[in-house]
C-alpha atoms as a PDB file:
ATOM      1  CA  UNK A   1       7.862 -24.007   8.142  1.00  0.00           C
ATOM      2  CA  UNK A   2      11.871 -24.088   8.715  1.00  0.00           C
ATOM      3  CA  UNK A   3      13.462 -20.800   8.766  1.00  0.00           C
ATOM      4  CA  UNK A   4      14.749 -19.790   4.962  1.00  0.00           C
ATOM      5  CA  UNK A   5      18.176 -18.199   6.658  1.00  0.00           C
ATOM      6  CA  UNK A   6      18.885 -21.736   8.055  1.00  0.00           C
ATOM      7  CA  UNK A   7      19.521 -23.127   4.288  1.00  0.00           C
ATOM      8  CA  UNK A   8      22.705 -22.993   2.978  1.00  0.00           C
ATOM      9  CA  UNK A   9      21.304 -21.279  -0.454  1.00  0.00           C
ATOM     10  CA  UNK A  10      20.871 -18.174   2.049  1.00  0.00           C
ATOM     11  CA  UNK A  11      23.262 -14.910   1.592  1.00  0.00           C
ATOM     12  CA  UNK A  12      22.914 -13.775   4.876  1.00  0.00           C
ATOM     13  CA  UNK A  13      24.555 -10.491   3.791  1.00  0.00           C
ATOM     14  CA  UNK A  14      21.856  -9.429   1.280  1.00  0.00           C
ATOM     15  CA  UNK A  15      19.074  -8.912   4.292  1.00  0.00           C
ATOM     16  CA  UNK A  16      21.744  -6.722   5.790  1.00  0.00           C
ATOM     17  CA  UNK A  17      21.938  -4.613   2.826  1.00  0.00           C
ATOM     18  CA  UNK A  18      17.992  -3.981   2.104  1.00  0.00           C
ATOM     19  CA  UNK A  19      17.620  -3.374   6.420  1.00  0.00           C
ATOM     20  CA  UNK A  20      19.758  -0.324   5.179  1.00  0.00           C
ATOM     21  CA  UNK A  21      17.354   0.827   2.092  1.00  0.00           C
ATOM     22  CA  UNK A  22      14.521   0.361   4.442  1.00  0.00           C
ATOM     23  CA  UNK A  23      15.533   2.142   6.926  1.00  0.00           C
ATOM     24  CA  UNK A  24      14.697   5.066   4.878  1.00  0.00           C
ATOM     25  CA  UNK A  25      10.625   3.813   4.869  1.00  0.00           C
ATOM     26  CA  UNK A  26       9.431   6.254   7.696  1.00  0.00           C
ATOM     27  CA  UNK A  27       9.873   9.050   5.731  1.00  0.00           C
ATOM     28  CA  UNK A  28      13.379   9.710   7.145  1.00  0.00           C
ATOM     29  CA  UNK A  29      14.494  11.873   3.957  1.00  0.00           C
ATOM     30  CA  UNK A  30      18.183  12.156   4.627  1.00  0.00           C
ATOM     31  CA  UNK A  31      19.991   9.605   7.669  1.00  0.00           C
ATOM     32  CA  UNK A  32      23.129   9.598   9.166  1.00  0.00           C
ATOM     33  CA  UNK A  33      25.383   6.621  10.404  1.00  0.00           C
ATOM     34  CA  UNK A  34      24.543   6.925  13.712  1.00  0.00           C
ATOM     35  CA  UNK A  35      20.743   6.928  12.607  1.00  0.00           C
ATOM     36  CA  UNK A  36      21.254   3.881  10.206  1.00  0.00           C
ATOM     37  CA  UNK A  37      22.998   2.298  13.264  1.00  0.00           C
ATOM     38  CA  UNK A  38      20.007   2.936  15.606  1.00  0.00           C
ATOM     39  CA  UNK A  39      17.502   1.816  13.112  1.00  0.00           C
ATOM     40  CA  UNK A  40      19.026  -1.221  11.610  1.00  0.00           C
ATOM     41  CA  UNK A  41      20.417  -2.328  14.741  1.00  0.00           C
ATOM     42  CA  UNK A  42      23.849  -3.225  12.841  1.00  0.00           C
ATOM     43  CA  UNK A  43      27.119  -2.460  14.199  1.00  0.00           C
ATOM     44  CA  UNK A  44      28.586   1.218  12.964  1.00  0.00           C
ATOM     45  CA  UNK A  45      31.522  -0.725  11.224  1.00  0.00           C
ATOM     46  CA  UNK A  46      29.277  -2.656   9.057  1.00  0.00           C
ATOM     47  CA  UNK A  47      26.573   0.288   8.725  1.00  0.00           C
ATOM     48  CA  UNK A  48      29.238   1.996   7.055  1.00  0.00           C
ATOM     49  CA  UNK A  49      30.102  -0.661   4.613  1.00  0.00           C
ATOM     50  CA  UNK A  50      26.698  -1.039   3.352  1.00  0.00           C
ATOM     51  CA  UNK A  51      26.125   2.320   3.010  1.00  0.00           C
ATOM     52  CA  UNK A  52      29.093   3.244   0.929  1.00  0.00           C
ATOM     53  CA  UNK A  53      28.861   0.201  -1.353  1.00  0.00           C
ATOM     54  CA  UNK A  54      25.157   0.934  -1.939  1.00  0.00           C
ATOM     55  CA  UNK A  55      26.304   4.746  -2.373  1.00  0.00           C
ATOM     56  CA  UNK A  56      28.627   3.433  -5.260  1.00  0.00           C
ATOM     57  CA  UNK A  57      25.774   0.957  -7.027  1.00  0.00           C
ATOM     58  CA  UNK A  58      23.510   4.077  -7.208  1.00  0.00           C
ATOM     59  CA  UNK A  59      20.923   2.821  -4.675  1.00  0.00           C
ATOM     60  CA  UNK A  60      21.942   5.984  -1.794  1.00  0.00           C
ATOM     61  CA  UNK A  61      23.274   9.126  -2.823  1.00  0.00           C
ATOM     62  CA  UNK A  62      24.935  11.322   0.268  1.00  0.00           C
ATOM     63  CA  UNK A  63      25.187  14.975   0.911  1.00  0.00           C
ATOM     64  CA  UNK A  64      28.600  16.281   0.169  1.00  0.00           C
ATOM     65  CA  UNK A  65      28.089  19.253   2.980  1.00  0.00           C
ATOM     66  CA  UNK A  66      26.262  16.895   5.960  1.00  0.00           C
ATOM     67  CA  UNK A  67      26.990  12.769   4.934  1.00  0.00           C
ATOM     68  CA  UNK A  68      23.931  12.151   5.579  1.00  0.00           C
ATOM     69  CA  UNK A  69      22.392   9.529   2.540  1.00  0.00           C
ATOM     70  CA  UNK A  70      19.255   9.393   1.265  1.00  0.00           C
ATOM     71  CA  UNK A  71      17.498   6.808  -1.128  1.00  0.00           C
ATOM     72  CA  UNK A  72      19.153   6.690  -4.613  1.00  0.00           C
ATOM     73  CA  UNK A  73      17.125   7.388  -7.926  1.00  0.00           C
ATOM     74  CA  UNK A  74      18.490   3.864  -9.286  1.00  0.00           C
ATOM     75  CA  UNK A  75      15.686   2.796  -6.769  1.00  0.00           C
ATOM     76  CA  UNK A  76      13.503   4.057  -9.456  1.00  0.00           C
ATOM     77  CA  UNK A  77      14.852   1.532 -11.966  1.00  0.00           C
ATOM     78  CA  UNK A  78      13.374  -1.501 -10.241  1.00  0.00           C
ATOM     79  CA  UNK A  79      10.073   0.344  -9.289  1.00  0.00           C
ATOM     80  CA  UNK A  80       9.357   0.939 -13.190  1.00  0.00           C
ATOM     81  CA  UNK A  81      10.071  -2.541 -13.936  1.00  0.00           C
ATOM     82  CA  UNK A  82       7.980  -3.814 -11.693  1.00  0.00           C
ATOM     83  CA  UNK A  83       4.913  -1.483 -12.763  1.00  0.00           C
ATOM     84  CA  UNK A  84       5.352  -1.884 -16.674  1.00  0.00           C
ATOM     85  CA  UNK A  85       6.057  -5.311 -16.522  1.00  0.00           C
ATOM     86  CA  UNK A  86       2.981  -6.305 -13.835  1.00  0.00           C
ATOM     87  CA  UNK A  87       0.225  -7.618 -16.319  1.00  0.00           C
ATOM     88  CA  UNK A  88      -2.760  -6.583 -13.928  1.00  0.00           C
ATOM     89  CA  UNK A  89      -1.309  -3.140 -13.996  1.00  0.00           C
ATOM     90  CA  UNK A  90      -1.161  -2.536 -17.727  1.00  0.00           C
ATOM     91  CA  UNK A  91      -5.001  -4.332 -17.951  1.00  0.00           C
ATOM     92  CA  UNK A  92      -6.140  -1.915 -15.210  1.00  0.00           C
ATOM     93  CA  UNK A  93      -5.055   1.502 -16.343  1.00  0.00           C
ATOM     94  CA  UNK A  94      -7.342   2.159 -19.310  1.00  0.00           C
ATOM     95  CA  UNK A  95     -10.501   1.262 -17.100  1.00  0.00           C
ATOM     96  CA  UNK A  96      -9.210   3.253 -13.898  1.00  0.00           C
ATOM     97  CA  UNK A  97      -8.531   6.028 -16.770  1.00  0.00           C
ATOM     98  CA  UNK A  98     -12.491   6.038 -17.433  1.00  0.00           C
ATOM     99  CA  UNK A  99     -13.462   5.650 -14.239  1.00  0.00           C
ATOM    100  CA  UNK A 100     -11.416   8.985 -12.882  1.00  0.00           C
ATOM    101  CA  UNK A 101     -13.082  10.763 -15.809  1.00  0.00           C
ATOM    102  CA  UNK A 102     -16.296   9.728 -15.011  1.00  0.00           C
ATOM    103  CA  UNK A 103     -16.315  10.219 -11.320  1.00  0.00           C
ATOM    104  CA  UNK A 104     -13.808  13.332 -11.309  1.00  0.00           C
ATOM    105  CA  UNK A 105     -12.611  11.932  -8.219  1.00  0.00           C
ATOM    106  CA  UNK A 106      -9.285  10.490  -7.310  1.00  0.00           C
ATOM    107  CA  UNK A 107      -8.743   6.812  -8.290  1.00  0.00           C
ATOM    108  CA  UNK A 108      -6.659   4.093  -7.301  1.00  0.00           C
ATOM    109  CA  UNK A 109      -5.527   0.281  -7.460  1.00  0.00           C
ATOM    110  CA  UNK A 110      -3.800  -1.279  -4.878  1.00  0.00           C
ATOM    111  CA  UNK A 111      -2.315  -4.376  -4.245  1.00  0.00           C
ATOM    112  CA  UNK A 112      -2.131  -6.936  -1.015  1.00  0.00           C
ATOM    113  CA  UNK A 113       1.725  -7.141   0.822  1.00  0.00           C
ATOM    114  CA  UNK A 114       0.666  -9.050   4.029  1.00  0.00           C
ATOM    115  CA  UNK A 115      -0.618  -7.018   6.200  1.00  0.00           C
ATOM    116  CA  UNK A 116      -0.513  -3.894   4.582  1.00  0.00           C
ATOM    117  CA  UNK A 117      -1.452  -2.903   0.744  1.00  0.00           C
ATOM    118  CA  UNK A 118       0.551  -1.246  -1.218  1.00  0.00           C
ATOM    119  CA  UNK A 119      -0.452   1.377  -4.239  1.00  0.00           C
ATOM    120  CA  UNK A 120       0.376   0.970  -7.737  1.00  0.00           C
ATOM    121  CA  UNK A 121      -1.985   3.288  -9.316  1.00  0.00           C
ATOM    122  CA  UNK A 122      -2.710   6.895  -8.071  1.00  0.00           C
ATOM    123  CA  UNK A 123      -5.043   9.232 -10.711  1.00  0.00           C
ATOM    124  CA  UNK A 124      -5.638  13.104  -8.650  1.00  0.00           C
ATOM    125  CA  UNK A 125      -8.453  14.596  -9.337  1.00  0.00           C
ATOM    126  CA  UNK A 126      -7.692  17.632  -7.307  1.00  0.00           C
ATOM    127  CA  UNK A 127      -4.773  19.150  -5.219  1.00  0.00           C
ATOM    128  CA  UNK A 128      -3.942  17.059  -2.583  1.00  0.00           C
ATOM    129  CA  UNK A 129      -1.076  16.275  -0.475  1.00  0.00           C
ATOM    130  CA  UNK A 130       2.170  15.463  -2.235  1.00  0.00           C
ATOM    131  CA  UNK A 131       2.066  11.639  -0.846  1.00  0.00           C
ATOM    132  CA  UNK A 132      -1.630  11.104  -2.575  1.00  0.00           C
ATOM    133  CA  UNK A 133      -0.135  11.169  -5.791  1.00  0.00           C
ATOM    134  CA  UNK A 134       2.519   8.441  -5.111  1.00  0.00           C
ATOM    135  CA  UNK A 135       3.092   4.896  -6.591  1.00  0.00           C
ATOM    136  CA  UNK A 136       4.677   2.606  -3.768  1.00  0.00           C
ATOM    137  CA  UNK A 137       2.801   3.768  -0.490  1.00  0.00           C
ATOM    138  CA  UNK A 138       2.124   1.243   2.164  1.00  0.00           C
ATOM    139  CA  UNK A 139      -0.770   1.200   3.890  1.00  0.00           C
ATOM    140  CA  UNK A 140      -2.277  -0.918   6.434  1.00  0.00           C
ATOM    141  CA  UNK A 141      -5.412  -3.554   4.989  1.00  0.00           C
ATOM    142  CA  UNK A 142      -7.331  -3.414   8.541  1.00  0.00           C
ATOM    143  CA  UNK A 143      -8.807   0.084   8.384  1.00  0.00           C
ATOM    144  CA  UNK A 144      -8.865   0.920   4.766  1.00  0.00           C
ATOM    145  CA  UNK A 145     -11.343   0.510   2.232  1.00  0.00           C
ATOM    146  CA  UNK A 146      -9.124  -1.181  -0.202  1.00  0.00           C
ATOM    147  CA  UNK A 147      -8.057  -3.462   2.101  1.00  0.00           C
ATOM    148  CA  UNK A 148     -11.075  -4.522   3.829  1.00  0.00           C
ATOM    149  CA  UNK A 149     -12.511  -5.022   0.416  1.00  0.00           C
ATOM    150  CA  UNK A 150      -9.059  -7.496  -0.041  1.00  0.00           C
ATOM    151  CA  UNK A 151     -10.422  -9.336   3.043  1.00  0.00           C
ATOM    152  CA  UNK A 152     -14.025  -9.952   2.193  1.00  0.00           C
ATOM    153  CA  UNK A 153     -12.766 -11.793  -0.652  1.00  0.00           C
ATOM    154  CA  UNK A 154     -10.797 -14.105   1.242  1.00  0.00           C
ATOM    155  CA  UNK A 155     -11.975 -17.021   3.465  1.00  0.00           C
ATOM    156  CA  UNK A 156     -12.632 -15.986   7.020  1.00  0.00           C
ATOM    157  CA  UNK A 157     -10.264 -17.546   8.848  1.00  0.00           C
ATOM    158  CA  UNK A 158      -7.522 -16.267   5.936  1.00  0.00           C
ATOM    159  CA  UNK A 159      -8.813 -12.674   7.225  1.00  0.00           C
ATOM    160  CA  UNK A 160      -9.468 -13.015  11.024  1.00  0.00           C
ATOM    161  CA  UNK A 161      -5.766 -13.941  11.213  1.00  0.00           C
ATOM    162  CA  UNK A 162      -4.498 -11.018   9.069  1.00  0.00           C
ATOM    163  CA  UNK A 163      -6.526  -8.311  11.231  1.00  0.00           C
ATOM    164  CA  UNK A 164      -4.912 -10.100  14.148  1.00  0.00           C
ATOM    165  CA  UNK A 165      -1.163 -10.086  12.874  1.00  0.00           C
ATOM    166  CA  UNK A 166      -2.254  -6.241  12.060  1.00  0.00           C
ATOM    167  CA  UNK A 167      -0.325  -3.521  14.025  1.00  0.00           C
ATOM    168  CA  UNK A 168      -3.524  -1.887  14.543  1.00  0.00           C
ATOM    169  CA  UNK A 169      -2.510   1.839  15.662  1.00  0.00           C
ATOM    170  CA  UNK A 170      -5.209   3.988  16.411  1.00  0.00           C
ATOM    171  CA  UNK A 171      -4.326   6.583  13.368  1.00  0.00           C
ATOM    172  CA  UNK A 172      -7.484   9.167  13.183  1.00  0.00           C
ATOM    173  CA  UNK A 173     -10.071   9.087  16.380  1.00  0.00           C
ATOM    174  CA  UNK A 174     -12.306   7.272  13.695  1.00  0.00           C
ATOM    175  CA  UNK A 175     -10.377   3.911  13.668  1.00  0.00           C
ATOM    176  CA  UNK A 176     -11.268   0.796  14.451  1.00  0.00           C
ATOM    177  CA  UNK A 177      -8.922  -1.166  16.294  1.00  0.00           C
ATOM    178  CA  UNK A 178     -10.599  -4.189  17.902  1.00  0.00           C
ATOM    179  CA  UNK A 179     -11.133  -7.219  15.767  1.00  0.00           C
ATOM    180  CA  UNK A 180     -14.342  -8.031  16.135  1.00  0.00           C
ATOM    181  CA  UNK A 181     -15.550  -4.532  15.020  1.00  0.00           C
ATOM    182  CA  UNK A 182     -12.693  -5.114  11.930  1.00  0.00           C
ATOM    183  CA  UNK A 183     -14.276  -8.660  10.839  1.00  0.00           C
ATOM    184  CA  UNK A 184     -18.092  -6.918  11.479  1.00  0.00           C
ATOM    185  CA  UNK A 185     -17.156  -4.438   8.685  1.00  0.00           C
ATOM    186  CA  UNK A 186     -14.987  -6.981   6.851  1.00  0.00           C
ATOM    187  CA  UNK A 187     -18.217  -8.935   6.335  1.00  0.00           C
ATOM    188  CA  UNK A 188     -20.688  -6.354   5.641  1.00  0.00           C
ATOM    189  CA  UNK A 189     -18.292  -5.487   2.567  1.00  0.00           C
ATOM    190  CA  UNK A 190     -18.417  -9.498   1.452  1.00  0.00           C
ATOM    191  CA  UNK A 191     -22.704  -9.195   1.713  1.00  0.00           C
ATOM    192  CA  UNK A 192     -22.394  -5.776  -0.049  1.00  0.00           C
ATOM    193  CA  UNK A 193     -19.513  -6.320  -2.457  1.00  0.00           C
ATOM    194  CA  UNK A 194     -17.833  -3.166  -1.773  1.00  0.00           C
ATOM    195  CA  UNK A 195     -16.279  -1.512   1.369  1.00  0.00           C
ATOM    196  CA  UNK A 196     -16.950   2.258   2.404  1.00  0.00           C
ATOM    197  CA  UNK A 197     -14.461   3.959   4.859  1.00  0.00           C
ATOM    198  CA  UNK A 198     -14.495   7.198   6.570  1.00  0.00           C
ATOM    199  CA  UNK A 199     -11.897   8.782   7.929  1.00  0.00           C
ATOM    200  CA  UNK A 200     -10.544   5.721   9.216  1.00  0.00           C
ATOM    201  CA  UNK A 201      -6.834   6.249   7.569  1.00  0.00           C
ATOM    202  CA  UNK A 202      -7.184   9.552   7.386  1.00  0.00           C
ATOM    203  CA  UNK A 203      -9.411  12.225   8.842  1.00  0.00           C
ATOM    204  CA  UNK A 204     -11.870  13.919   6.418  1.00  0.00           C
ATOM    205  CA  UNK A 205     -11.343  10.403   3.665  1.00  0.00           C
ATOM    206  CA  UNK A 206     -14.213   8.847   2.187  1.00  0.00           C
ATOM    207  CA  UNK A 207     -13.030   6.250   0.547  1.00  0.00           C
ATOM    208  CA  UNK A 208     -15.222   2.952  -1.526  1.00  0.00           C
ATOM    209  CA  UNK A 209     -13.346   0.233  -2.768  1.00  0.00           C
ATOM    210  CA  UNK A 210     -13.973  -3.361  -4.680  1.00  0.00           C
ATOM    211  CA  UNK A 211     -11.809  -5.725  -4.562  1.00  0.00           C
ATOM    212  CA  UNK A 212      -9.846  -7.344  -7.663  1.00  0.00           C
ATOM    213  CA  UNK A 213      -9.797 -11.111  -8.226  1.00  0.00           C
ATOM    214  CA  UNK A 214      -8.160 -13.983 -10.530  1.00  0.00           C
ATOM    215  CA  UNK A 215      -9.825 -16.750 -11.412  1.00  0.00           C
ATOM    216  CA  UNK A 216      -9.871 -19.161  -8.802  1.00  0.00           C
ATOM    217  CA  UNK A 217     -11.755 -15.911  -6.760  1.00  0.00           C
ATOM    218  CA  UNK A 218      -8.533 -14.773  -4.801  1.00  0.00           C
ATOM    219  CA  UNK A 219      -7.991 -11.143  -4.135  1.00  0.00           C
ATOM    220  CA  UNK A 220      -4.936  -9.636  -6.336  1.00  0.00           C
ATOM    221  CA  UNK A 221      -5.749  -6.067  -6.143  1.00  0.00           C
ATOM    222  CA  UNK A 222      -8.207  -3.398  -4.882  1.00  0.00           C
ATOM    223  CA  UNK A 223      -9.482  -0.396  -7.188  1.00  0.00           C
ATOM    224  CA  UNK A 224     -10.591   2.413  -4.920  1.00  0.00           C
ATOM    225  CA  UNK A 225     -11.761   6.295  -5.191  1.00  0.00           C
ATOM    226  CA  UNK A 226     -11.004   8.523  -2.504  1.00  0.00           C
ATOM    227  CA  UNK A 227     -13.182  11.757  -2.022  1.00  0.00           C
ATOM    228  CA  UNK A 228     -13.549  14.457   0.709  1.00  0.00           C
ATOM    229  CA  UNK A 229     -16.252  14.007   3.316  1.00  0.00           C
ATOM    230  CA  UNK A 230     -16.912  18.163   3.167  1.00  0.00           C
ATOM    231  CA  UNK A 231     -17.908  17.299  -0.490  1.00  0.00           C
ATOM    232  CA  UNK A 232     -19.483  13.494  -0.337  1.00  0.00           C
ATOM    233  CA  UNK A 233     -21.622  11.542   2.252  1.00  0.00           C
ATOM    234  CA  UNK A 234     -21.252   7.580   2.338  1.00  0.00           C
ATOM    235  CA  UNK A 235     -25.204   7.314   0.953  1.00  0.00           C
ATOM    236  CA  UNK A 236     -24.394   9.819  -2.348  1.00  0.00           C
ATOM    237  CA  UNK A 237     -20.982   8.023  -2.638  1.00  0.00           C
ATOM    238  CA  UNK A 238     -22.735   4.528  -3.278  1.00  0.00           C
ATOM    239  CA  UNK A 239     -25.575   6.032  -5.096  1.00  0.00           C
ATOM    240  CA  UNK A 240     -23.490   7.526  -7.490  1.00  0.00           C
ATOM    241  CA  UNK A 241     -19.862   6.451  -7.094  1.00  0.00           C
ATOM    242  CA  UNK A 242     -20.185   2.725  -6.241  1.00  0.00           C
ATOM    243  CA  UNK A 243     -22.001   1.761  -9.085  1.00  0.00           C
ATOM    244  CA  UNK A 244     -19.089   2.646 -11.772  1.00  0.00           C
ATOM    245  CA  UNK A 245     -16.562   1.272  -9.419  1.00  0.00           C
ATOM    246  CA  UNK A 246     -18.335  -1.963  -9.007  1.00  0.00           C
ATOM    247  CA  UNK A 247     -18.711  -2.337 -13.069  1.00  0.00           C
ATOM    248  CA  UNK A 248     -14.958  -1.607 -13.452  1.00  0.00           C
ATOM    249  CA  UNK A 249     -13.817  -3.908 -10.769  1.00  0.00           C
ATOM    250  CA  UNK A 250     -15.606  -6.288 -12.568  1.00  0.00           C
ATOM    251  CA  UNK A 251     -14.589  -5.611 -15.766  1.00  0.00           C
ATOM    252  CA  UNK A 252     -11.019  -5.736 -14.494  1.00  0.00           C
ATOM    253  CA  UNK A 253     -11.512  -9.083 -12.769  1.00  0.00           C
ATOM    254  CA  UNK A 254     -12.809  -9.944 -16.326  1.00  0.00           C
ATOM    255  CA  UNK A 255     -16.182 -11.219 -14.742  1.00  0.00           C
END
């Protein structure tokens, strides 16, 4: 495939502006120039350009007292576009609606972004941690539920090479990291038709997940619920849990 920035239709500036928006993705809250300049790589000169012409549009805001910027709340703009004008997303929501109220448990959809998967729908059920309750979270698809339920749905080869382009970091003392062990639990979800994780992601997680399909049987989303393993074992969760989330997912996928 020839390289996209090679094509004279390319605006080699635009890349340089979202490097500076995404800068901001670790969870670096507020960044100064000589951060954005270490992170992006850029030159300070043109750092600063970016940043106060993306200051301007609404897309940073900056600190009168420090400088420092942090992501603008135009950002929020495009992210509700995106979520009330995704058709999948508006079919989902009244069935994820039940299914929190009939588990009590937290629910919620995600969709594939290479690698990683990336939540659109997040229904607590409890107090949690402020980030559990967050549209827009990426996630890596190796060693979550929602994700290896993505990759049983695809053809093997399709998934082998995704858990291999993976960055696969070692994030509890529960993860899987080898690919063989990955593609043994990717296709125990494709016999079962559902994936169960524990503490994988994160320690103290149980989390089951089916995976969302159109109609030529590709994966487009994942609906999972998420419970606490001081609360749930994996055998009640798929007595009680998986059966609901297996009839919504279906429902959903309109099958």
């Amino acid at each position: 495939m020839s390289n996209p920035s090679n094509s004279a239709l390319y605006v080699k500036s635009i890349p340089k502006a979202f490097r500076i928006l995404e800068a901001f993705r670790d969870g670096d809250t507020f960044l100064g120039l000589t951060d954005l300049v270490q992170i992006t790589g850029m030159d300070k000169s043109s750092v600063q350009r970016f940043a106060y012409t993306l200051r301007h549009m609404g897309y940073l805001e900056q600190d009168p007292a420090t400088r420092r910027y942090s992501i603008g709340r135009r950002v929020l703009d495009l992210s509700f576009t995106f979520l009330s004008s995704h058709s999948l997303i508006a079919r989902a929501t009244p069935a994820l609606v039940d299914l929190r109220q009939a588990v009590q448990e937290r629910v919620d959809m995600s969709i594939p972004d290479g690698t990683w998967v990336l939540y659109v729908v997040r229904m607590q059920a409890k107090r949690e941690h402020y980030s559990a309750a967050l549209v827009g979270r990426r996630i890596p698809m190796f060693c979550t539920a929602g994700g290896r339920a993505m990759l049983a749905a695809m053809p093997e080869e399709v998934a082998r090479r995704l858990v291999e382009q993976s960055d696969r970091q070692q994030h509890t003392a529960y993860t899987l990291t080898d690919v063989d062990s990955i593609m043994a639990e990717v296709a125990l979800t494709r016999e079962r038709g559902y994936a169960i994780q524990s503490s994988e992601w994160r320690a103290g997680e149980l989390a089951a997940a089916v995976a969302i399909t159109n109609k030529q049987g590709e994966p487009v989303a994942a609906i999972h619920v998420a419970v606490s393993t001081s609360d749930w074992t994996p055998a009640d969760m798929e007595a009680r849990i998986v059966p609901l989330l297996t009839t919504t997912g279906a429902s959903i996928s309109g099958r």
